[in-house]
C-alpha atoms as a PDB file:
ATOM      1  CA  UNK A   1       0.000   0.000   0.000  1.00  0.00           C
ATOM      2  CA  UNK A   2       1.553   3.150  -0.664  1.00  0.00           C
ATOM      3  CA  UNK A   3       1.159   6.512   0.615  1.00  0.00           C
ATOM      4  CA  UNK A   4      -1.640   7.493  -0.752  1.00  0.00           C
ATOM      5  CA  UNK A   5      -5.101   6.306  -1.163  1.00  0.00           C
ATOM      6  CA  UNK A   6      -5.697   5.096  -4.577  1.00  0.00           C
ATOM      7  CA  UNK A   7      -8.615   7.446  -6.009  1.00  0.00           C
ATOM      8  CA  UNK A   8      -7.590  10.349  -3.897  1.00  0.00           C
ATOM      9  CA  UNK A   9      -5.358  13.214  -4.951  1.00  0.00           C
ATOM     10  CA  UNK A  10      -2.707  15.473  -2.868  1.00  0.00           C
ATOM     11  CA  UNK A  11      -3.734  18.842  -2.119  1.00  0.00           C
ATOM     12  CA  UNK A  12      -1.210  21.682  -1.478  1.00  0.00           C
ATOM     13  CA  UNK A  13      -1.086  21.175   2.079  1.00  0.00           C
ATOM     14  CA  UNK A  14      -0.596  17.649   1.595  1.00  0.00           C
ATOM     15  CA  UNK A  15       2.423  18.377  -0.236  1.00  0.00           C
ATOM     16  CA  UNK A  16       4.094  20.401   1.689  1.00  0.00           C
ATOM     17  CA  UNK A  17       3.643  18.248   4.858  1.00  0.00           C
ATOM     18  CA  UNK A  18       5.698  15.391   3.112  1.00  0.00           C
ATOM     19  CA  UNK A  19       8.045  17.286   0.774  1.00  0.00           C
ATOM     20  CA  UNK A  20      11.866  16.392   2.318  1.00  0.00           C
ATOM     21  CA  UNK A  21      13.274  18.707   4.521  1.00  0.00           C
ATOM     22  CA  UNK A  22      16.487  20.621   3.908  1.00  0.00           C
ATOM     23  CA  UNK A  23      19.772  19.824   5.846  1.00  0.00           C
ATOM     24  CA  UNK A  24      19.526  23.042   7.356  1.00  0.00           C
ATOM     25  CA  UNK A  25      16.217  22.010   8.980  1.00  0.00           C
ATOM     26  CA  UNK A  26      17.020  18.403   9.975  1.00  0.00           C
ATOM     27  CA  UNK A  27      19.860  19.767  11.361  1.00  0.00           C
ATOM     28  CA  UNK A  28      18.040  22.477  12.902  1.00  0.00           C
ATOM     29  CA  UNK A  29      16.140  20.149  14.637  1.00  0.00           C
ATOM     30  CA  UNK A  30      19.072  18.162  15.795  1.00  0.00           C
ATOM     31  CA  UNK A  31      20.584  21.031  17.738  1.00  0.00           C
ATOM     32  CA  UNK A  32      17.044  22.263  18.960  1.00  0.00           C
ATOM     33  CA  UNK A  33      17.038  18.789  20.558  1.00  0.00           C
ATOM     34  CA  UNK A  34      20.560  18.684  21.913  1.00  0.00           C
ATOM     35  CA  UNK A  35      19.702  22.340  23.212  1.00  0.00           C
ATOM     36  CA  UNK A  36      16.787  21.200  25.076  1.00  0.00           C
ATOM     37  CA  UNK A  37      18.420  18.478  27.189  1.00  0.00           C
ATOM     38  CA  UNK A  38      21.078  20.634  27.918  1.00  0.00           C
ATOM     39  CA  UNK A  39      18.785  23.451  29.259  1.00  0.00           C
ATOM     40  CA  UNK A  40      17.347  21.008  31.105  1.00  0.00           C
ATOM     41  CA  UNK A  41      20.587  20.140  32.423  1.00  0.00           C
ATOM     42  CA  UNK A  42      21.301  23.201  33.204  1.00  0.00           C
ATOM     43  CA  UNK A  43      18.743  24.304  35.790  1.00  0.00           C
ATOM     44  CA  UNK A  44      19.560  21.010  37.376  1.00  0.00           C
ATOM     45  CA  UNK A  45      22.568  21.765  37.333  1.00  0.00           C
ATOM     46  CA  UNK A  46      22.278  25.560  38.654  1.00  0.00           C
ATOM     47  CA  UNK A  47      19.963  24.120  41.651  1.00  0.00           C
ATOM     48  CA  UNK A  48      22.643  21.791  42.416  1.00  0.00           C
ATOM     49  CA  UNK A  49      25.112  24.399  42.850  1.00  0.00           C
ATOM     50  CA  UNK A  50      22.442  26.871  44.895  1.00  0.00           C
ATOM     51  CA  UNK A  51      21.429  23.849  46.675  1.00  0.00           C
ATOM     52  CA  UNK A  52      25.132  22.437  48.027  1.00  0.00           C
ATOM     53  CA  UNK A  53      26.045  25.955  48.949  1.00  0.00           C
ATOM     54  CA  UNK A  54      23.027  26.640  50.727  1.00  0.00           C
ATOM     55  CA  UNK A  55      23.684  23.527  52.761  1.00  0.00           C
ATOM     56  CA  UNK A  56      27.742  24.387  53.455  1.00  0.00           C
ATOM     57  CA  UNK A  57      26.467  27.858  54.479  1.00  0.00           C
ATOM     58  CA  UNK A  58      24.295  26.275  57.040  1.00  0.00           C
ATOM     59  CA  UNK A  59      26.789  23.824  58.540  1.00  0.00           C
ATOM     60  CA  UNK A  60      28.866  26.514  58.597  1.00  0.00           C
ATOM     61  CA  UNK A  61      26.458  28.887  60.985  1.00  0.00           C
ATOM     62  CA  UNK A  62      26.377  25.490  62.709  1.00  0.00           C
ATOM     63  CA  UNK A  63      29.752  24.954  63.381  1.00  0.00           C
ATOM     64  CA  UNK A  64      30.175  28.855  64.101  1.00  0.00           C
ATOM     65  CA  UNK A  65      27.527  28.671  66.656  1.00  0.00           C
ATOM     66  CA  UNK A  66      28.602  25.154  68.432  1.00  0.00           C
ATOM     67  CA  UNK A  67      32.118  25.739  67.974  1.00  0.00           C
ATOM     68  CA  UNK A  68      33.507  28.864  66.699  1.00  0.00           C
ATOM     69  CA  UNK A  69      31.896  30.671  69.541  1.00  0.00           C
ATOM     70  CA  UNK A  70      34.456  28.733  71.927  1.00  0.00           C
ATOM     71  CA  UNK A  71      37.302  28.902  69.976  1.00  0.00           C
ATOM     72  CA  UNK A  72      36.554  33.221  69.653  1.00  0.00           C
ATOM     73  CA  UNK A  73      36.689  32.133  73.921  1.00  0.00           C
ATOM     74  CA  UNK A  74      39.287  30.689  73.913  1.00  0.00           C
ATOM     75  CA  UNK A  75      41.604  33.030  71.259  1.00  0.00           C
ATOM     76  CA  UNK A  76      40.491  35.642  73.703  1.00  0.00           C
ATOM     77  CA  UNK A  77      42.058  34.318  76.663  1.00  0.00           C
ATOM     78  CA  UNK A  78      45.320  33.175  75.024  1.00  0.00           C
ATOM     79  CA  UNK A  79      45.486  36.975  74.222  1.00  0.00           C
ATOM     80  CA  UNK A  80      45.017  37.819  77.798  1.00  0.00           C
ATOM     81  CA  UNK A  81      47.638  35.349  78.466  1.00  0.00           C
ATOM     82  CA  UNK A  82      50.204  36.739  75.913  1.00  0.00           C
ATOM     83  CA  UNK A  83      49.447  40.242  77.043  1.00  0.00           C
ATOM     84  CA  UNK A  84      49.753  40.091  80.521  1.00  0.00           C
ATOM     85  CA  UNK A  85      53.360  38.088  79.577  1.00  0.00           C
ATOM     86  CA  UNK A  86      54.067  41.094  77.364  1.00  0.00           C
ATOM     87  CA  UNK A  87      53.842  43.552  80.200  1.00  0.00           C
ATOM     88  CA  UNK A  88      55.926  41.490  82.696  1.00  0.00           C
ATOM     89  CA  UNK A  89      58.445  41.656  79.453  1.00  0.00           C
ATOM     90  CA  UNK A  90      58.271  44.821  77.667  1.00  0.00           C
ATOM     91  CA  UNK A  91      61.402  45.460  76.812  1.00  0.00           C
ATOM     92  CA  UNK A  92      61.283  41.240  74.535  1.00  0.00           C
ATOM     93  CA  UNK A  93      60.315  42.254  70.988  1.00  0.00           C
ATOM     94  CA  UNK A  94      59.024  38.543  70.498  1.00  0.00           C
ATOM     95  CA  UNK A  95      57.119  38.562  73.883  1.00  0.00           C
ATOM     96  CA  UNK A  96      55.814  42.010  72.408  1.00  0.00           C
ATOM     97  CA  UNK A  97      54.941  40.508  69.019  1.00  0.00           C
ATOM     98  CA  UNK A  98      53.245  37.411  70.165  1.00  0.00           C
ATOM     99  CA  UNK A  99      51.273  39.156  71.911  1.00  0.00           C
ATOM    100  CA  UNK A 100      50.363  40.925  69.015  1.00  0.00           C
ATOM    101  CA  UNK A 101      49.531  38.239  67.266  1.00  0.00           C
ATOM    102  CA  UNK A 102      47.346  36.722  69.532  1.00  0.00           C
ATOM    103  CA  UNK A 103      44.795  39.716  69.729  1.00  0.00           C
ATOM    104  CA  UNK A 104      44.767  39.825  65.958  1.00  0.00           C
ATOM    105  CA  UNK A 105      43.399  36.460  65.896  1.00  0.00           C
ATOM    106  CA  UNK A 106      41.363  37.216  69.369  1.00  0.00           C
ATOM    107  CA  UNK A 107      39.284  39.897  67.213  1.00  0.00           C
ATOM    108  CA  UNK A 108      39.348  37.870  63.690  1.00  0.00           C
ATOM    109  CA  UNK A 109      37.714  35.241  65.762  1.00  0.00           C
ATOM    110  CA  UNK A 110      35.303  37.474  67.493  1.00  0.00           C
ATOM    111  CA  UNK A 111      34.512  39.080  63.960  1.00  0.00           C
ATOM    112  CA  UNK A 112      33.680  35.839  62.279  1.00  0.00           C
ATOM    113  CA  UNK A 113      31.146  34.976  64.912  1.00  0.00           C
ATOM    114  CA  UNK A 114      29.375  38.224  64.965  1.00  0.00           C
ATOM    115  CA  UNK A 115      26.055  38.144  63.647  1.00  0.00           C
ATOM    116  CA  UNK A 116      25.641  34.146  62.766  1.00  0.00           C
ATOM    117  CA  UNK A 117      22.458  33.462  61.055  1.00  0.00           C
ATOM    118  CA  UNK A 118      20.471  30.266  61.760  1.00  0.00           C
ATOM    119  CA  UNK A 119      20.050  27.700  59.686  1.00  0.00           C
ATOM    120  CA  UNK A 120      17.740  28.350  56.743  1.00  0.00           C
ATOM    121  CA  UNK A 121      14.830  25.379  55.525  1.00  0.00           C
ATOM    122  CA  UNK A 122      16.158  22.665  53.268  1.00  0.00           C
ATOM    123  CA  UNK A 123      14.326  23.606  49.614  1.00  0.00           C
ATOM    124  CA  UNK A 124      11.510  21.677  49.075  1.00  0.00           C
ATOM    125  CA  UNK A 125      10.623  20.302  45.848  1.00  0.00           C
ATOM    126  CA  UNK A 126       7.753  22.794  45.117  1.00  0.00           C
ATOM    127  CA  UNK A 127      10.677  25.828  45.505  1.00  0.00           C
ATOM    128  CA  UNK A 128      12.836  23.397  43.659  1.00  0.00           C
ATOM    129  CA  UNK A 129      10.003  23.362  40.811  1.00  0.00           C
ATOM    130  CA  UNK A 130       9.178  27.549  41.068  1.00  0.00           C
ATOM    131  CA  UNK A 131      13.063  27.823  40.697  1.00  0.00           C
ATOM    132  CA  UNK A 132      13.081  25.404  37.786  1.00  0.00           C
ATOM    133  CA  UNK A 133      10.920  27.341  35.502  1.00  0.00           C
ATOM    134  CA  UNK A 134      12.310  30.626  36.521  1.00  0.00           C
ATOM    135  CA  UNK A 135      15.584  29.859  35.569  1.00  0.00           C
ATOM    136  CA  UNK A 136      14.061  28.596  31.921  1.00  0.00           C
ATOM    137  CA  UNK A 137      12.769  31.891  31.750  1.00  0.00           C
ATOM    138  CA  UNK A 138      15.487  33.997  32.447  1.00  0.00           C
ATOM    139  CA  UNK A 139      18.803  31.991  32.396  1.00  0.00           C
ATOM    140  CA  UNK A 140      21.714  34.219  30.959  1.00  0.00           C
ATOM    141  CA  UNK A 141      22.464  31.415  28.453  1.00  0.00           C
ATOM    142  CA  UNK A 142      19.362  31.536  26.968  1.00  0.00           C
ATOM    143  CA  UNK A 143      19.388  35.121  25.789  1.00  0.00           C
ATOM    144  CA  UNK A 144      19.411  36.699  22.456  1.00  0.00           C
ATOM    145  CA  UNK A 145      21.453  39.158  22.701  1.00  0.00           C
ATOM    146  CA  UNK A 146      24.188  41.261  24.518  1.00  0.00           C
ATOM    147  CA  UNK A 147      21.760  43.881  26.337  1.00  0.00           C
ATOM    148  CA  UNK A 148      19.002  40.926  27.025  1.00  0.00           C
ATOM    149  CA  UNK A 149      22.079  38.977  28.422  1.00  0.00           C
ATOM    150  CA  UNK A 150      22.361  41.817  31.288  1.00  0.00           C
ATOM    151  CA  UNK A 151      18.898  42.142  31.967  1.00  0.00           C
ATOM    152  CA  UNK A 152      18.932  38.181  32.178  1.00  0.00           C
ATOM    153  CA  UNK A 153      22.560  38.380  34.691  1.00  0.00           C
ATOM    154  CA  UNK A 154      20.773  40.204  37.154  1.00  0.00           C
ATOM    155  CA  UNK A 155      17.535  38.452  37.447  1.00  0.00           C
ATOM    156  CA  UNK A 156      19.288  35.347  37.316  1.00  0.00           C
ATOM    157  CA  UNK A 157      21.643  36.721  40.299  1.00  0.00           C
ATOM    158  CA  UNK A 158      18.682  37.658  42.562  1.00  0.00           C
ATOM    159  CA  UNK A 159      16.661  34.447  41.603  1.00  0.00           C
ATOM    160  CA  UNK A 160      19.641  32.175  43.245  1.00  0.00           C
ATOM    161  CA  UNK A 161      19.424  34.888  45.868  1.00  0.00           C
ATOM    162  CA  UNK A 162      15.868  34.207  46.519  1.00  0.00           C
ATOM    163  CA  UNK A 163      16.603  30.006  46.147  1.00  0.00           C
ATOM    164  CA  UNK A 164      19.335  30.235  48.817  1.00  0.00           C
ATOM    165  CA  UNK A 165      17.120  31.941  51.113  1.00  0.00           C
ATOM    166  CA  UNK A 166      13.619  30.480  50.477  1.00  0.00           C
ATOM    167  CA  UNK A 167      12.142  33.334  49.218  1.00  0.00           C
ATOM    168  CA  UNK A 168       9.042  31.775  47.689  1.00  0.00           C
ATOM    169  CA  UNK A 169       7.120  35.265  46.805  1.00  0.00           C
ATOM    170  CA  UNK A 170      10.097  36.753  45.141  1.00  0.00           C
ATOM    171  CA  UNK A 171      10.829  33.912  42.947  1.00  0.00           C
ATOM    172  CA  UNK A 172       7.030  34.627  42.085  1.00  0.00           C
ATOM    173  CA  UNK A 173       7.847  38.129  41.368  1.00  0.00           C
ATOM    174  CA  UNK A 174      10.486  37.465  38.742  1.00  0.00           C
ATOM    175  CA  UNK A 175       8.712  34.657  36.944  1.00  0.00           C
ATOM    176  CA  UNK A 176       5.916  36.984  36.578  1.00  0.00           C
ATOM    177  CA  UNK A 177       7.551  39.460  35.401  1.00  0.00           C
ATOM    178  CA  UNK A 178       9.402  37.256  33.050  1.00  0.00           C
ATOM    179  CA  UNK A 179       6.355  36.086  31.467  1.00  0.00           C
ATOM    180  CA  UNK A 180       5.019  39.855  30.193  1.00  0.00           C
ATOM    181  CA  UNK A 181       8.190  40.530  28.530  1.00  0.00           C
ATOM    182  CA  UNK A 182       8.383  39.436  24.672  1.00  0.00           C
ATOM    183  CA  UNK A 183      11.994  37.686  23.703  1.00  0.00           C
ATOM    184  CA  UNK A 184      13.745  39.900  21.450  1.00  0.00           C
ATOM    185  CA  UNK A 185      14.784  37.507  18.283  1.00  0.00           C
ATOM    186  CA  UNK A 186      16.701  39.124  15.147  1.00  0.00           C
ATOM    187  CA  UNK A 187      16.539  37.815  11.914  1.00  0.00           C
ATOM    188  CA  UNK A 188      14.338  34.960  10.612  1.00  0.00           C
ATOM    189  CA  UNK A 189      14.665  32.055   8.611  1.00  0.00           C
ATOM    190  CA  UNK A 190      15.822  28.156   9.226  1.00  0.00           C
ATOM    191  CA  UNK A 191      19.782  29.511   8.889  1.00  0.00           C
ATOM    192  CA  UNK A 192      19.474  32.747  11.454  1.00  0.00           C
ATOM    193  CA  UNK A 193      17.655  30.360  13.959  1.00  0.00           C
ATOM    194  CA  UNK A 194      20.330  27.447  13.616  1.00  0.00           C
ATOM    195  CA  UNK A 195      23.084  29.965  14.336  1.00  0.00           C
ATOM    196  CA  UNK A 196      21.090  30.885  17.358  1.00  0.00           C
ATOM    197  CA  UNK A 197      20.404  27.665  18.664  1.00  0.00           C
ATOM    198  CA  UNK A 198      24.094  26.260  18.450  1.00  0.00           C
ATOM    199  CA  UNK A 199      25.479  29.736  19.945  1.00  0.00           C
ATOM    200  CA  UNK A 200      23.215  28.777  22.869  1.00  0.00           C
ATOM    201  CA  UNK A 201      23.985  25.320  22.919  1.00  0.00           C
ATOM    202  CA  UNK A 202      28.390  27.030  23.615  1.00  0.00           C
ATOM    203  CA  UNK A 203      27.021  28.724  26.306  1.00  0.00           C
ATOM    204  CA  UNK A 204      25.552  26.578  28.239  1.00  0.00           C
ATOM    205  CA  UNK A 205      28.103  24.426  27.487  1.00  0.00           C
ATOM    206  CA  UNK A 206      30.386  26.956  29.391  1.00  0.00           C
ATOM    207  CA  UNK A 207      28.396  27.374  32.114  1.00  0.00           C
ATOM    208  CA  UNK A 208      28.184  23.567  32.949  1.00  0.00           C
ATOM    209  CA  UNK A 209      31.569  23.612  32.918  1.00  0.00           C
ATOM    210  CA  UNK A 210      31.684  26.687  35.100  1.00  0.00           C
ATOM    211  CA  UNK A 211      29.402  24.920  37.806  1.00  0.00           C
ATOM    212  CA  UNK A 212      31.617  21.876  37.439  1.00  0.00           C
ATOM    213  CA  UNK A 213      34.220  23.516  38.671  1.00  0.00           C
ATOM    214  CA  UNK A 214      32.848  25.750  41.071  1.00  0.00           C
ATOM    215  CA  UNK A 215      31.081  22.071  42.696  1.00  0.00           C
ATOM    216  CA  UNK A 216      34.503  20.366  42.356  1.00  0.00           C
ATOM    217  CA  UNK A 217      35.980  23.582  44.674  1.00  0.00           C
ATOM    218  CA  UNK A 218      33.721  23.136  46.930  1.00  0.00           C
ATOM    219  CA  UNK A 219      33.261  19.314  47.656  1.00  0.00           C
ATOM    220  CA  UNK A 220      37.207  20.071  47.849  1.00  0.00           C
ATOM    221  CA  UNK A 221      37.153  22.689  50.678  1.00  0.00           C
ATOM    222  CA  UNK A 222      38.113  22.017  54.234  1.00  0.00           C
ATOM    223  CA  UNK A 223      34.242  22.865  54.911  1.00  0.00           C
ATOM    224  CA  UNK A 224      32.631  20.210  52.802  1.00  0.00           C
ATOM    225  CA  UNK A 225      35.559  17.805  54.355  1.00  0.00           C
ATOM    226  CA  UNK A 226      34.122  18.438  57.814  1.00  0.00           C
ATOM    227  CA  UNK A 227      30.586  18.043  56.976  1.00  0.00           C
ATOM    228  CA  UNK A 228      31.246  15.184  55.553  1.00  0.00           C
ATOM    229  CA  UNK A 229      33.225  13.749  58.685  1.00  0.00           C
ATOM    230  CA  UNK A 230      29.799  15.060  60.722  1.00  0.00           C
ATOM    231  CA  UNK A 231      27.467  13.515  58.612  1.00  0.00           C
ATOM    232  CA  UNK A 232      29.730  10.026  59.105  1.00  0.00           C
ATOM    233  CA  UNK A 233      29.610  10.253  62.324  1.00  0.00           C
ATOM    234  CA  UNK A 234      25.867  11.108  62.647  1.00  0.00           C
ATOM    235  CA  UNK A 235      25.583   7.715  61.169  1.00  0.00           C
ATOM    236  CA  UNK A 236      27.236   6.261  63.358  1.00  0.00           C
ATOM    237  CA  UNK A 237      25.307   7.902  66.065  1.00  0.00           C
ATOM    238  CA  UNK A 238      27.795  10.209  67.057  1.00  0.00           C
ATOM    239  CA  UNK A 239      27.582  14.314  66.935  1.00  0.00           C
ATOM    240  CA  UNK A 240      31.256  15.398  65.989  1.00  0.00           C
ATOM    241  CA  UNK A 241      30.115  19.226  66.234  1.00  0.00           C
ATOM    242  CA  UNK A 242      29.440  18.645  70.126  1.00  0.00           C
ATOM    243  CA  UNK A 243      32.604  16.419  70.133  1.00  0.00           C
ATOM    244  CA  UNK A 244      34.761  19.017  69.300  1.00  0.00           C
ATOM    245  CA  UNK A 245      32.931  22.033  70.934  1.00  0.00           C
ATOM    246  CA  UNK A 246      33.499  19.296  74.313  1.00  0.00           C
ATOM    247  CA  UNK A 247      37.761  19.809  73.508  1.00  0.00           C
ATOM    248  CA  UNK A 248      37.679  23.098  73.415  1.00  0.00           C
ATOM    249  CA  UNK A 249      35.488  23.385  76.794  1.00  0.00           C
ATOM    250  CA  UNK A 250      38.657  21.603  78.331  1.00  0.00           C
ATOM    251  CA  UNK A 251      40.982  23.820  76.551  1.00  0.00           C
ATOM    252  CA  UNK A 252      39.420  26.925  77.470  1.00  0.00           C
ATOM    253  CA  UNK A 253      39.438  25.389  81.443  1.00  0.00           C
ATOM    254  CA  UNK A 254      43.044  24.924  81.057  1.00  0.00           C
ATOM    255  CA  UNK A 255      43.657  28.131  79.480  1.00  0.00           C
ATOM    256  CA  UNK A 256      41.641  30.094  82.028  1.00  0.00           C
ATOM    257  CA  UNK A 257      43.950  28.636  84.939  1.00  0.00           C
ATOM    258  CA  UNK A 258      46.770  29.885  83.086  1.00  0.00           C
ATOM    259  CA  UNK A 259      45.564  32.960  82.896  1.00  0.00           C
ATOM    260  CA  UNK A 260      45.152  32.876  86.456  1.00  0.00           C
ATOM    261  CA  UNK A 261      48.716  32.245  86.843  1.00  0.00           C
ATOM    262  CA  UNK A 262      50.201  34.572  84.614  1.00  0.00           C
ATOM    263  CA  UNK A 263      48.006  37.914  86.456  1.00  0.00           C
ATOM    264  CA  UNK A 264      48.879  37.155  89.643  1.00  0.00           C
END
């Protein structure tokens, strides 16, 4: 049986619905594929990043608040310590200079524990989804053009802004808003939108790669080492935070009586 009917004829629309298409247009519709799985990759991507950093910047408000606190305690009274040695030795330029050092780090200590924030909510899937199609929307590598690459760079900035901190309503805002603009395309026709599509498909390309390696840092940094450590030893029914906060508590004891020594 062939392709048509027998008794029937072709009308115009008929034709052109099975004419051949061009190479340009099979092609075209090659890279529109490969662009859409790689957009998709990309938000996941993207929430991947927002997602692990959110996390490290909670353990790390966790740690501040469990641990940091005590060693900013306990800088502070090995300052005390080298101080009060530096006035029993003024005239020792390395008494003088430890001591020195020791209320530089007393303050950096103090300043890094100033003002911790608590830990934020874990994103749930829902925020997960909202960010999902916002990104689509307004991801830098999807735009047109230089200027609609800016006005995409900023909106993508304060939608990771709003991921990171939960911010439901603003994420609202911006998809909203991205919805009544129209895209800006130039130039028409089955070549114009092919160079489009694979100039797209080399920047998100780059961008992967730049979240690669911005992941890779970070699953390398002493931070993600020591989450991982407390997450080990949560399984194992252990809290390493409280562990360690427990060592200094005994160093700051020791360090106090010390201090008692040295002011007497």
């Amino acid at each position: 049986m062939g392709l048509i009917p027998s008794g029937r004829t072709i009308g115009p629309v008929a034709i052109e619905i099975i004419k051949r298409q061009t190479p340009e247009e099979r092609e075209l519709e090659k890279k529109k594929a490969e662009l859409s799985a790689l957009e998709s990759d990309l938000i996941q991507r993207e929430i991947d990043l927002a997602t692990l950093r959110g996390e490290l910047s909670d353990f790390e408000s966790c740690y501040l608040r469990t641990v940091g606190v005590l060693y900013a305690e306990l800088d502070e009274i090995e300052a005390q310590i080298a101080e009060a040695e530096a006035r029993r030795k003024p005239a020792d330029p390395h008494t003088q200079e430890y001591a020195a050092r020791a209320r530089a780090q007393a303050q950096d200590s103090s300043e890094i524990t100033k003002g911790v924030a608590e830990p934020r909510t874990k994103p749930t899937d829902e925020l997960k989804k909202l960010f999902r199609e916002v990104a689509k929307r307004v991801h830098p590598d999807l735009a047109t053009n230089d200027a609609d690459r800016v006005r995409r760079q900023k909106l993508m900035a304060e939608a990771n802004s709003a991921f990171e901190n939960a911010d439901e309503a603003k994420l609202r805002d911006i998809l909203a808003d991205s919805e009544t603009r129209p895209d800006n395309v130039e130039g028409e026709g089955v070549g114009a939108e092919l160079i489009r599509v694979i100039r797209k498909i080399a920047q998100i390309q780059r961008r992967l790669a730049e979240i690669e390696e911005a992941i890779q840092q970070l699953n390398a940094s002493d931070l993600f080492q020591l989450r991982a450590k407390a997450t080990e030893a949560e399984r194992g029914g252990r809290d390493l935070l409280q562990e360690m906060a427990s060592q200094v508590k005994r160093q700051i004891e020791e360090a106090r009586r010390r201090l008692t020594v040295v002011t007497k």
